[in-house]
N, C-alpha and C. Protein backbone atom coordinates (compact mmCIF):
# COMPACT_ATOMS: atom_id res chain seq x y z
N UNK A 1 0.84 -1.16 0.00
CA UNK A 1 0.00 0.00 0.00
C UNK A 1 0.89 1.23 0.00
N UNK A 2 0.40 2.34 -0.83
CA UNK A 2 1.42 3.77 -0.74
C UNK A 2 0.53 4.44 -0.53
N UNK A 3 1.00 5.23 0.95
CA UNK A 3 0.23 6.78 1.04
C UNK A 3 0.33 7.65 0.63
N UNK A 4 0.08 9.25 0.20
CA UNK A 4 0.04 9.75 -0.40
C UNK A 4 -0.51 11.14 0.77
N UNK A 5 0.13 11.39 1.76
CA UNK A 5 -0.63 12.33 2.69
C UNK A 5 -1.04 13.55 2.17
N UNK A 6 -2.05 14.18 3.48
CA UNK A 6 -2.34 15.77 2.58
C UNK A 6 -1.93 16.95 3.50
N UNK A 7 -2.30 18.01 2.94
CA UNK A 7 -1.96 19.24 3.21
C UNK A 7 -1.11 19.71 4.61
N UNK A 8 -0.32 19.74 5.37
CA UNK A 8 0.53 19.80 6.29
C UNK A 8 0.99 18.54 6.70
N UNK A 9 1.33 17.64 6.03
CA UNK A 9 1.88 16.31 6.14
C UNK A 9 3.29 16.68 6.23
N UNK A 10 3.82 16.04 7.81
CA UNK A 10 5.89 16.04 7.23
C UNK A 10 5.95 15.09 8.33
N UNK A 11 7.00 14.99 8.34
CA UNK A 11 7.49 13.18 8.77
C UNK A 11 7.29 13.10 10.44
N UNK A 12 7.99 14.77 10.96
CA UNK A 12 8.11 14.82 12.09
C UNK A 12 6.56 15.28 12.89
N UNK A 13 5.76 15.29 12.36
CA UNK A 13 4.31 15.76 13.04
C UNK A 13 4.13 13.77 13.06
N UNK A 14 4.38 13.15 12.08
CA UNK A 14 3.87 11.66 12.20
C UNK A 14 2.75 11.03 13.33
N UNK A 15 4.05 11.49 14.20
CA UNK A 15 3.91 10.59 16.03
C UNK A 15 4.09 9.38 15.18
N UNK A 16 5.41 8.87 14.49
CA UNK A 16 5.82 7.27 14.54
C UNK A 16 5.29 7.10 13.37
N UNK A 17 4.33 7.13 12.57
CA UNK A 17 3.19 6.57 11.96
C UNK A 17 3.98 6.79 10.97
N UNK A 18 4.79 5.91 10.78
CA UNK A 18 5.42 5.73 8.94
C UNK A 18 5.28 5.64 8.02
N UNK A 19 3.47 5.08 7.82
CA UNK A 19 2.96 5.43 6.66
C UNK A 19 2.93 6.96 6.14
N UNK A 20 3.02 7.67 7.12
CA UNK A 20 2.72 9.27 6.56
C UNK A 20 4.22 9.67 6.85
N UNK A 21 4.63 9.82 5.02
CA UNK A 21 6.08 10.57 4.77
C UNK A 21 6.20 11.31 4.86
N UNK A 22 7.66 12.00 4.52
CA UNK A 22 7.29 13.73 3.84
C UNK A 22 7.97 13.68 2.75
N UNK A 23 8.09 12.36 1.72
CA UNK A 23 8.18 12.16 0.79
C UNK A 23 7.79 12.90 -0.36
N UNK A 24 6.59 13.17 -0.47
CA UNK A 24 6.13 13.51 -1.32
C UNK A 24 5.54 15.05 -1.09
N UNK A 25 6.05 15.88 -1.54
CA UNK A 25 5.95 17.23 -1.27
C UNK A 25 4.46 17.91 -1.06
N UNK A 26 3.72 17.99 -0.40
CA UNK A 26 2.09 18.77 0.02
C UNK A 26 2.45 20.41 0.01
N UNK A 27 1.32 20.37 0.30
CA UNK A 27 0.97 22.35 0.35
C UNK A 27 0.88 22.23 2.12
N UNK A 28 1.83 23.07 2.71
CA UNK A 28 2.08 23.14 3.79
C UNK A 28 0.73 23.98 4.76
N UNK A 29 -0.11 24.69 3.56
CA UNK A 29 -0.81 25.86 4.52
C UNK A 29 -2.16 25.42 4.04
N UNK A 30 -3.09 25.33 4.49
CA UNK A 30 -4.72 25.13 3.52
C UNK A 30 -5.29 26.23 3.13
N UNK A 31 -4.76 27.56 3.84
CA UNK A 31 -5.63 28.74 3.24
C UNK A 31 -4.54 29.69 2.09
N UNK A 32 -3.97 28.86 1.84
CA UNK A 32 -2.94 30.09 0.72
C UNK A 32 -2.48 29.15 -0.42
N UNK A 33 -2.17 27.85 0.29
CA UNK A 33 -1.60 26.58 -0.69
C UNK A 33 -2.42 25.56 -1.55
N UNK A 34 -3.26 25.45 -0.23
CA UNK A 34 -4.32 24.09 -0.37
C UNK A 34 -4.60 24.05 -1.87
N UNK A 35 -5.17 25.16 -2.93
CA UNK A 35 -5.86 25.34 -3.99
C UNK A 35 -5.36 25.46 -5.02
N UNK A 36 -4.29 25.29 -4.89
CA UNK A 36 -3.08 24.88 -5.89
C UNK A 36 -2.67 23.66 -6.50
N UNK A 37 -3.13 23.70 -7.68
CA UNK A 37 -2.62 22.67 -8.41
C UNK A 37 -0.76 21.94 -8.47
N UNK A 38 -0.42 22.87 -8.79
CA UNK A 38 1.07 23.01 -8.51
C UNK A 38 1.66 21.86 -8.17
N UNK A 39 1.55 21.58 -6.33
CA UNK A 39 1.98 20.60 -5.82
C UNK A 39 1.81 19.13 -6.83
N UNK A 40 0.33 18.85 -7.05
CA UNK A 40 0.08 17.98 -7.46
C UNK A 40 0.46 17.84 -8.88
N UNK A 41 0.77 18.76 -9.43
CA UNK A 41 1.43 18.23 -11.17
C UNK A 41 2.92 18.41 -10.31
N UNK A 42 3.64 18.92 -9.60
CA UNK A 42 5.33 18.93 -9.09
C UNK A 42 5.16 17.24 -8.91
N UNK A 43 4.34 16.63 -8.17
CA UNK A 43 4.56 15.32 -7.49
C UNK A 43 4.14 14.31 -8.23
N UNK A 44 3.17 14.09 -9.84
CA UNK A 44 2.60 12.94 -10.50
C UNK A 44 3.87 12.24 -10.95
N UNK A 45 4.78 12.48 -11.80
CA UNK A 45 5.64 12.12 -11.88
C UNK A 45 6.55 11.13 -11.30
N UNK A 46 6.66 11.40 -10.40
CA UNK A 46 7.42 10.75 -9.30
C UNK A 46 6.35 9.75 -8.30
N UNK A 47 5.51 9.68 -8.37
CA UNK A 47 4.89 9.23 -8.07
C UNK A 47 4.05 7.62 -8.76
N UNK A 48 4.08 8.44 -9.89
CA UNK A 48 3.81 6.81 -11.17
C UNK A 48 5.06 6.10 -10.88
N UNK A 49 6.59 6.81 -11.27
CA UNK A 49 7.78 6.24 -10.97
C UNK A 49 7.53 5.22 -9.88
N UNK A 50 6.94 5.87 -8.94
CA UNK A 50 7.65 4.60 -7.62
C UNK A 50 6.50 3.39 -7.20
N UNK A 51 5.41 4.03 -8.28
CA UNK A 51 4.36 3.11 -8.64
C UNK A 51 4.27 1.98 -9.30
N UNK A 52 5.17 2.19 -10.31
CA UNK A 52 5.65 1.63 -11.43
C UNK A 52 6.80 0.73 -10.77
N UNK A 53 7.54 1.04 -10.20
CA UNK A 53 8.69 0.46 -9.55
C UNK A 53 8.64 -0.48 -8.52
N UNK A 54 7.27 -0.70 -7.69
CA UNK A 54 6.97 -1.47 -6.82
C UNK A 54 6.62 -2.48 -7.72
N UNK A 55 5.50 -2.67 -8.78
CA UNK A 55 4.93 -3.44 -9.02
C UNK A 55 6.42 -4.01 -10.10
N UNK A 56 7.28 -3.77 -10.62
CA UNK A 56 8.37 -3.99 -11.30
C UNK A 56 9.38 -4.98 -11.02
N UNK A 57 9.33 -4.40 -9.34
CA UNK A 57 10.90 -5.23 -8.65
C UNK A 57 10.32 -6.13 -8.06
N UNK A 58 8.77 -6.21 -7.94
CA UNK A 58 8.09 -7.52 -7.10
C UNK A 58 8.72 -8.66 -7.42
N UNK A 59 8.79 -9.69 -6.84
CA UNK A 59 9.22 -10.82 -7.22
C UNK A 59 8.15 -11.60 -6.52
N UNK A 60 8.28 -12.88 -7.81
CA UNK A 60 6.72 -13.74 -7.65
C UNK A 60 5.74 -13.05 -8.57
N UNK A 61 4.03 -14.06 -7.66
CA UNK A 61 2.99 -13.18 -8.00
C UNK A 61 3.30 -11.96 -8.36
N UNK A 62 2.50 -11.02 -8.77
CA UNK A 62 2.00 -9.82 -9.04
C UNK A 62 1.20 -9.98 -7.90
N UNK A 63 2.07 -8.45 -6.70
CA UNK A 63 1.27 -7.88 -5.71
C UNK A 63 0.14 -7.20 -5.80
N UNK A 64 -0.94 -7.21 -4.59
CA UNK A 64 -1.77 -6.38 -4.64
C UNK A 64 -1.67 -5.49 -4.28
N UNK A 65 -1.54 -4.27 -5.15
CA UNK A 65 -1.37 -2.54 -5.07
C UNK A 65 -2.65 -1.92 -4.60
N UNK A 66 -2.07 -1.18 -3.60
CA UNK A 66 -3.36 0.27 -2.97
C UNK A 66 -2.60 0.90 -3.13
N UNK A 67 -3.45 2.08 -3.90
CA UNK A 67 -2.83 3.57 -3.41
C UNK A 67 -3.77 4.53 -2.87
N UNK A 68 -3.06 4.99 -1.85
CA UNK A 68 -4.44 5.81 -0.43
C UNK A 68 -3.78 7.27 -0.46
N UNK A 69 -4.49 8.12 -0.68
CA UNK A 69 -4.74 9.18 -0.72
C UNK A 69 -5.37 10.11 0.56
N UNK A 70 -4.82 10.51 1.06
CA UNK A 70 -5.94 11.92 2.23
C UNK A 70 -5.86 13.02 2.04
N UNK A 71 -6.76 13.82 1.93
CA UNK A 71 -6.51 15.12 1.54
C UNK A 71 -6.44 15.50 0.52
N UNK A 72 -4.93 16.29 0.68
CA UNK A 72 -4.51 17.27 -1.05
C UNK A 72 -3.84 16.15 -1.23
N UNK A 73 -3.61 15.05 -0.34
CA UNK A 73 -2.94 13.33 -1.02
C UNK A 73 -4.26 12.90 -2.47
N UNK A 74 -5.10 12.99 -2.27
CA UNK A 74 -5.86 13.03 -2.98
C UNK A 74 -6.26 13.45 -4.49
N UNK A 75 -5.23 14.73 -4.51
CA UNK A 75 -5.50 15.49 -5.46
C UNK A 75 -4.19 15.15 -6.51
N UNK A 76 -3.14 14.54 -5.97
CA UNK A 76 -1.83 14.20 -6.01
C UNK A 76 -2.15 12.82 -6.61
N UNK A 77 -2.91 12.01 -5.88
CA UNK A 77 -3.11 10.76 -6.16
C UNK A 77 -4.06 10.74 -7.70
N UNK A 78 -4.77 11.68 -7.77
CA UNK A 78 -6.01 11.59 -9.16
C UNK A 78 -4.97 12.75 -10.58
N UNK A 79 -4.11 13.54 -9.85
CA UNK A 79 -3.66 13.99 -11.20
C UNK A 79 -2.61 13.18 -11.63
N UNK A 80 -1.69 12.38 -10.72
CA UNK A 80 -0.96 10.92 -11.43
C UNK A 80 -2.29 9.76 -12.15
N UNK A 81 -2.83 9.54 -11.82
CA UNK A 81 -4.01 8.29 -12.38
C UNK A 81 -4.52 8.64 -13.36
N UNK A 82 -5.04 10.53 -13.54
CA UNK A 82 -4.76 10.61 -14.96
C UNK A 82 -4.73 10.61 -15.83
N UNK A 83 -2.87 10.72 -15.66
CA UNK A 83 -2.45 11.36 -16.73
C UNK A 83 -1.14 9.71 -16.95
N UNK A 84 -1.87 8.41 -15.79
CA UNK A 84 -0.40 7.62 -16.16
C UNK A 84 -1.65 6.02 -15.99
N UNK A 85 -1.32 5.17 -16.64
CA UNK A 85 -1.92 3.98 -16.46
C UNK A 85 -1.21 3.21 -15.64
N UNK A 86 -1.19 3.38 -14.24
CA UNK A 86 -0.73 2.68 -13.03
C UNK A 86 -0.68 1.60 -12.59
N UNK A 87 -0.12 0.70 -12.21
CA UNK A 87 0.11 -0.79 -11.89
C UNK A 87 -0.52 -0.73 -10.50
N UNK A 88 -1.75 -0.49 -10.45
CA UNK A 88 -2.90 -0.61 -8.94
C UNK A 88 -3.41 -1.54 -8.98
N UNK A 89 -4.34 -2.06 -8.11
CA UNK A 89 -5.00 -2.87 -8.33
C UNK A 89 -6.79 -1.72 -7.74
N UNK A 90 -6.71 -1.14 -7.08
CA UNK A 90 -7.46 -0.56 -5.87
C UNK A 90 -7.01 0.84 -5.30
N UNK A 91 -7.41 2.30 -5.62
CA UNK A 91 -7.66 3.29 -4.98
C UNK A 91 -8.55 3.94 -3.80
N UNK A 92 -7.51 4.44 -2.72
CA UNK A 92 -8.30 4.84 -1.98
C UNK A 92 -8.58 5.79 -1.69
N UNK A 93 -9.61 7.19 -1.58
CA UNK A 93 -9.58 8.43 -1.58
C UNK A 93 -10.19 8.83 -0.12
N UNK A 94 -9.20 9.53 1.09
CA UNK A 94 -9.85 9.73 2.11
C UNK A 94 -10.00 11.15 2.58
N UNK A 95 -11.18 11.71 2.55
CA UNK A 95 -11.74 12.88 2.69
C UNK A 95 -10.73 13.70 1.65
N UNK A 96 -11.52 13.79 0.38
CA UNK A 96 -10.50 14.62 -0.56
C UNK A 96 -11.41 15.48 -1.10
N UNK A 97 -10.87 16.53 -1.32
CA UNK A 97 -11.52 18.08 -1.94
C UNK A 97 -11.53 18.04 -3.79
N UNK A 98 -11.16 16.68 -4.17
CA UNK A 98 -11.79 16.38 -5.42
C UNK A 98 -9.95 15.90 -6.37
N UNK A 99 -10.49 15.24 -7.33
CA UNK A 99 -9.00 14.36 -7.68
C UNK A 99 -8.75 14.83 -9.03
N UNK A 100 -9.30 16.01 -9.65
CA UNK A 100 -9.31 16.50 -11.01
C UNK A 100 -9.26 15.78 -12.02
N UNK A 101 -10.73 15.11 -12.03
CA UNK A 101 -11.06 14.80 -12.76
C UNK A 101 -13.13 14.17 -12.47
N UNK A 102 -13.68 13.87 -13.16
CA UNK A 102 -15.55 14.40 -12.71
C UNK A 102 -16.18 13.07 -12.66
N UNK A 103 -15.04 11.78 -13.18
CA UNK A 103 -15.76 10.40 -13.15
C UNK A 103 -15.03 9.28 -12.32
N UNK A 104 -14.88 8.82 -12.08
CA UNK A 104 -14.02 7.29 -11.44
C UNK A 104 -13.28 6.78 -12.62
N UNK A 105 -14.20 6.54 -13.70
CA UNK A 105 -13.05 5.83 -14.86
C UNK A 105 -12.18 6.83 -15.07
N UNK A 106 -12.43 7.57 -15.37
CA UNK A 106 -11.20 8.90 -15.89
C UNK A 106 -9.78 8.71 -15.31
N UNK A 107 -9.52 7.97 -14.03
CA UNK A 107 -8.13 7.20 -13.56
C UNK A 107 -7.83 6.18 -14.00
N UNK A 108 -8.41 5.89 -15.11
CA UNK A 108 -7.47 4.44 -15.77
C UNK A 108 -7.50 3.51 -14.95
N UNK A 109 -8.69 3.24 -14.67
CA UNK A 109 -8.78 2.10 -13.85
C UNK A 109 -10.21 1.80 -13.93
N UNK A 110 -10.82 0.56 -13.72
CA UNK A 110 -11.91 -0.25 -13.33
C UNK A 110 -12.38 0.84 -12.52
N UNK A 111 -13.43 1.47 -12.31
CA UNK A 111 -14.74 2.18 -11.34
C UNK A 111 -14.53 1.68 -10.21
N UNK A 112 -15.01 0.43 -10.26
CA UNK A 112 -15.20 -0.70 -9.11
C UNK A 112 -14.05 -1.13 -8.36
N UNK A 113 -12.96 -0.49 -8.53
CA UNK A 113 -11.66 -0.48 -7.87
C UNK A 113 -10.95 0.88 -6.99
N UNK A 114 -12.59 1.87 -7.46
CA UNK A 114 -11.88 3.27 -6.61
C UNK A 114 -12.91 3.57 -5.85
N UNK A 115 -12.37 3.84 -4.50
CA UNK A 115 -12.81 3.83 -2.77
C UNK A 115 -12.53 5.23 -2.87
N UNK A 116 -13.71 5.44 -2.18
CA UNK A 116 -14.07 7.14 -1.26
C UNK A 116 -14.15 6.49 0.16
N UNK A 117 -13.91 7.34 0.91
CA UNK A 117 -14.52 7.67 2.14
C UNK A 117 -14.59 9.41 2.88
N UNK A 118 -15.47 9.77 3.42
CA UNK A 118 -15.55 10.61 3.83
C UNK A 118 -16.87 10.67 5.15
N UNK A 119 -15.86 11.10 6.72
CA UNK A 119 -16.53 11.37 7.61
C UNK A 119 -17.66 12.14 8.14
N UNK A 120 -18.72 12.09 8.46
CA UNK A 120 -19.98 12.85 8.70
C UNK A 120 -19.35 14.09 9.30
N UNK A 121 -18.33 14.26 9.81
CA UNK A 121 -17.64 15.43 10.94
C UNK A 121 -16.41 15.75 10.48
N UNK A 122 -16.39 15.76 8.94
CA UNK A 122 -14.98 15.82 8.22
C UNK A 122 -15.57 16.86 7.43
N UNK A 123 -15.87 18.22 8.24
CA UNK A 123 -16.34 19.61 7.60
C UNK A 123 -15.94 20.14 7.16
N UNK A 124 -14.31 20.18 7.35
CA UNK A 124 -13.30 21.00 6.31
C UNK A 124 -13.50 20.78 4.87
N UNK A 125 -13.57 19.32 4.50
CA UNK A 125 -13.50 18.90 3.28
C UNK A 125 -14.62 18.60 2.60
N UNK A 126 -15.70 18.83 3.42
CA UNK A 126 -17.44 19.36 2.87
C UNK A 126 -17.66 20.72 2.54
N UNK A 127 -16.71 21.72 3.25
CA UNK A 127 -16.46 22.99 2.76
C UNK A 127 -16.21 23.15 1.63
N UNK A 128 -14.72 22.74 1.67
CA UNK A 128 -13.85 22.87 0.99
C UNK A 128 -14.58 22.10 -0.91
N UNK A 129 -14.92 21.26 -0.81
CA UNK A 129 -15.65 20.64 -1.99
C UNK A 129 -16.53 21.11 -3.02
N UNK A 130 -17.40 21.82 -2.06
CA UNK A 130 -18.08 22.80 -2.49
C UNK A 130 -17.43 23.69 -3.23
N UNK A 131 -16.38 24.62 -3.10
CA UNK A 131 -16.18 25.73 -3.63
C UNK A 131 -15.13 25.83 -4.40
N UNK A 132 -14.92 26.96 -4.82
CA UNK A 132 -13.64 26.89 -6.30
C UNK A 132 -12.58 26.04 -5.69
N UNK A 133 -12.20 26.06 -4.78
CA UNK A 133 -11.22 25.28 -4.18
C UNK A 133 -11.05 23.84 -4.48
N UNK A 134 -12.28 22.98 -5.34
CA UNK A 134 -12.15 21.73 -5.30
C UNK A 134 -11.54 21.75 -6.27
N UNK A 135 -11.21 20.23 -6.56
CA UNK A 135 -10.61 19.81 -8.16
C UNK A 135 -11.45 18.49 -9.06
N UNK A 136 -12.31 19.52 -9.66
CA UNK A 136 -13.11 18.38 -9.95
C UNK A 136 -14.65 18.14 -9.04
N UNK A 137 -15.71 17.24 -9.95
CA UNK A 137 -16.28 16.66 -9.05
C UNK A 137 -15.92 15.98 -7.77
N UNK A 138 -17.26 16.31 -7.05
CA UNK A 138 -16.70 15.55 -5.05
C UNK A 138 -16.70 14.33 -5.55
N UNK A 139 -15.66 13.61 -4.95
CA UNK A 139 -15.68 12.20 -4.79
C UNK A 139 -16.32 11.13 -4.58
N UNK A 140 -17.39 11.97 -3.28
CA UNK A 140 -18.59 11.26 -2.71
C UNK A 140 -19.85 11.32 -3.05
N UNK A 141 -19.93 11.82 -4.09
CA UNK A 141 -21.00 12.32 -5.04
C UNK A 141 -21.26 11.65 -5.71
N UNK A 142 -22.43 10.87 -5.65
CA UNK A 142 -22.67 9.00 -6.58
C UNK A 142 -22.71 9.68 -7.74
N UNK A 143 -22.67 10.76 -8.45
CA UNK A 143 -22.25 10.98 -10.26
C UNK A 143 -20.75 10.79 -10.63
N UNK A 144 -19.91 10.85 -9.36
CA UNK A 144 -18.22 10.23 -10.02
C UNK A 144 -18.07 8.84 -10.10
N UNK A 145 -18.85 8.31 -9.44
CA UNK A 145 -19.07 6.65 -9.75
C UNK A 145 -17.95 5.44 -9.38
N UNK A 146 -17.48 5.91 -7.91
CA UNK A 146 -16.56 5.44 -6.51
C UNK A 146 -17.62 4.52 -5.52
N UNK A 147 -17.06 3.51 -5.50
CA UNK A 147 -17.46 2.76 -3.99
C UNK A 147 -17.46 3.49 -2.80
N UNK A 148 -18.75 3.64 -1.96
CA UNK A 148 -18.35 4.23 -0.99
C UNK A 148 -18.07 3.33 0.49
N UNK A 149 -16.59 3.98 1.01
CA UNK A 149 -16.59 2.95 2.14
C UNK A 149 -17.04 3.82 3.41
N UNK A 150 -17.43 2.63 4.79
CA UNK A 150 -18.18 3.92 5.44
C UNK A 150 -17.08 4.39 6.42
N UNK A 151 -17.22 5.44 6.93
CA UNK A 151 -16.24 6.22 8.01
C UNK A 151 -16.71 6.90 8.58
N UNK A 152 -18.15 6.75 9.09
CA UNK A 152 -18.40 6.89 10.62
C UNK A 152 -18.70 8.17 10.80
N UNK A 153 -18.36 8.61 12.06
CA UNK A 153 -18.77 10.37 12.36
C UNK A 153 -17.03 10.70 12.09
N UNK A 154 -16.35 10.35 11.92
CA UNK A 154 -15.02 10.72 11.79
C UNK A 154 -14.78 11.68 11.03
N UNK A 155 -13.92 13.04 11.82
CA UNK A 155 -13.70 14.40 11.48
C UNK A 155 -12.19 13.89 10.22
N UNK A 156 -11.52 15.39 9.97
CA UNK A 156 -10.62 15.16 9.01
C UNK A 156 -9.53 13.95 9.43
N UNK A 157 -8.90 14.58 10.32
CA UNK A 157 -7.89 13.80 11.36
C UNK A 157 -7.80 12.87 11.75
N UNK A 158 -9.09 12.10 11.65
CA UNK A 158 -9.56 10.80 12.57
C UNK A 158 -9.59 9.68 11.73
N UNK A 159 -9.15 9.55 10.92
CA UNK A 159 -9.98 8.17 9.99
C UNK A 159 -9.17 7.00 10.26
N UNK A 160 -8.12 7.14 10.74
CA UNK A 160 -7.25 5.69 11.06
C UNK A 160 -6.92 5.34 12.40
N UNK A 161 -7.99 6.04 13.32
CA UNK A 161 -8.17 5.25 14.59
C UNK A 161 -8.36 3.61 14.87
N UNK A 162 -7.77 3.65 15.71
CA UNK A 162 -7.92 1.58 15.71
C UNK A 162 -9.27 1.81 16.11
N UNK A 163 -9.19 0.04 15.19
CA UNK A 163 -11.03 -0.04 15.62
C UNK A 163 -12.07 0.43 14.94
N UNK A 164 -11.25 1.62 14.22
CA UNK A 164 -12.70 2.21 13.48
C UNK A 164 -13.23 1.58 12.19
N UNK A 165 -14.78 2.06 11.83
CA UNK A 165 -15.06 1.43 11.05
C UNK A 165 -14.39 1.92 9.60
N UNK A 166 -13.44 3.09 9.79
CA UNK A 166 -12.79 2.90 8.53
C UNK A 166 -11.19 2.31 8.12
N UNK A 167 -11.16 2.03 9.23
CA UNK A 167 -9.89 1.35 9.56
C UNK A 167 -10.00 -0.33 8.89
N UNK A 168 -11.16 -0.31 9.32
CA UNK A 168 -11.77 -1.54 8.71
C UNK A 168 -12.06 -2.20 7.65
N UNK A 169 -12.89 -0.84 6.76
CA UNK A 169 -12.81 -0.59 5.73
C UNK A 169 -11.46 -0.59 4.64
N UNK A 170 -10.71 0.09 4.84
CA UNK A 170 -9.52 0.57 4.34
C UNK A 170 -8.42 -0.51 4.22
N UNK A 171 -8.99 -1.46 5.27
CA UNK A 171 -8.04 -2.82 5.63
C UNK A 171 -8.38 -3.60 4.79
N UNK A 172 -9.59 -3.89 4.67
CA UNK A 172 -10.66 -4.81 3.51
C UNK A 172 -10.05 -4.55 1.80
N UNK A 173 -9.98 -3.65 1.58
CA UNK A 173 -9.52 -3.15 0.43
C UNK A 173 -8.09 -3.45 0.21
N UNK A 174 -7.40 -2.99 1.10
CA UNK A 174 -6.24 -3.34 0.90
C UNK A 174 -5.41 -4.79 0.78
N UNK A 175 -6.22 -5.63 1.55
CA UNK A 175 -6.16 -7.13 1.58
C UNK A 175 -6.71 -7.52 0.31
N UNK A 176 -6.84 -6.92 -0.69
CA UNK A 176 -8.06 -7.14 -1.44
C UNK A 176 -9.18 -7.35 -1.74
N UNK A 177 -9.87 -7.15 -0.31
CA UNK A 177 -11.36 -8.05 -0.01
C UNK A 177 -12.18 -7.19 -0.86
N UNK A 178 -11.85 -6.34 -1.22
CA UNK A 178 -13.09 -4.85 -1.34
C UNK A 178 -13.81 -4.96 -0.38
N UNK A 179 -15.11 -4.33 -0.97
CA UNK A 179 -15.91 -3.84 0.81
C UNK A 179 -16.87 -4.69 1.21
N UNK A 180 -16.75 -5.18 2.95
CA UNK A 180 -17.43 -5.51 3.49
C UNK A 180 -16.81 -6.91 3.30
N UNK A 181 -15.84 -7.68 2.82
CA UNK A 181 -15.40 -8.77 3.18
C UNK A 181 -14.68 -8.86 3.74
């Protein structure tokens, strides 16, 4: 699985949590940066690269690829998908302000292989969706045509609490189960 964090993501805020790099360069501020494309065409690139490169150096089977997205990870994650036909198997989009682009297929991929989630108390990015600020149709909007997984009352911050039901979710997918197995 590759994360893809969002908007004030850096290694040392983590608390440990190694999935969230500072690999991949974000918009440090949400009210000056956030709405910027920029980041996300600076980072597609490099990003197919190491996409491309996992599924490459595998040895054996052909692994099962996630790529999880939060945030402006999100926006990073849909302008690589694209503009690149990715060795995924399964996308995950968590609370994102839109992936620039208005359908699910439009990422070169199967529909039925790209995951939304978004929290009932994840208001920033219900704001934020709404207005020029997005990229693209909302994600969670049954006209982009994404699986939705559920995530609870969970605000922006919260979605990978143990235990939760999107933790759960997110796990399912990634194991390959898709949802609800």
């Amino acid at each position: 699985m590759t994360f893809v964090p969002g908007t004030s993501s850096r290694f040392a805020t983590a608390n440990g949590d190694v999935d969230k790099t500072d690999e991949m360069a974000a918009p440090q501020n949400v009210y000056t940066e956030a709405g910027s494309d920029s980041y996300a065409e600076n980072a597609k690139n490099d990003l197919a690269r190491f996409q491309t490169a996992l599924r490459t150096t595998h040895e054996g089977n052909p692994s099962h690829n996630t790529l999880m997205g939060h945030s402006y990870g999100t926006v990073v994650v849909g302008f690589t998908m694209r503009e690149h036909n990715l060795p995924v198997d399964d996308v995950i989009l968590v609370g994102s302000p839109g992936v620039g682009v208005n359908h699910a297929k439009d990422l070169n991929i199967d529909p039925s292989h790209v995951y939304v989630a978004r929290g009932s108390e994840d208001t920033m990015i219900k704001n934020v969706a709404s207005t020029s600020l997005a990229f693209g149709l909302d994600p969670v909007d049954n006209d982009f045509g994404a699986q939705h997984l559920p995530a609870g009352s969970t605000d922006h911050s919260h979605y990978w609490l143990p235990g939760s039901v999107s933790v759960k979710a997110f796990g399912a997918v990634i194991a390959g189960n898709g949802i609800g197995q």
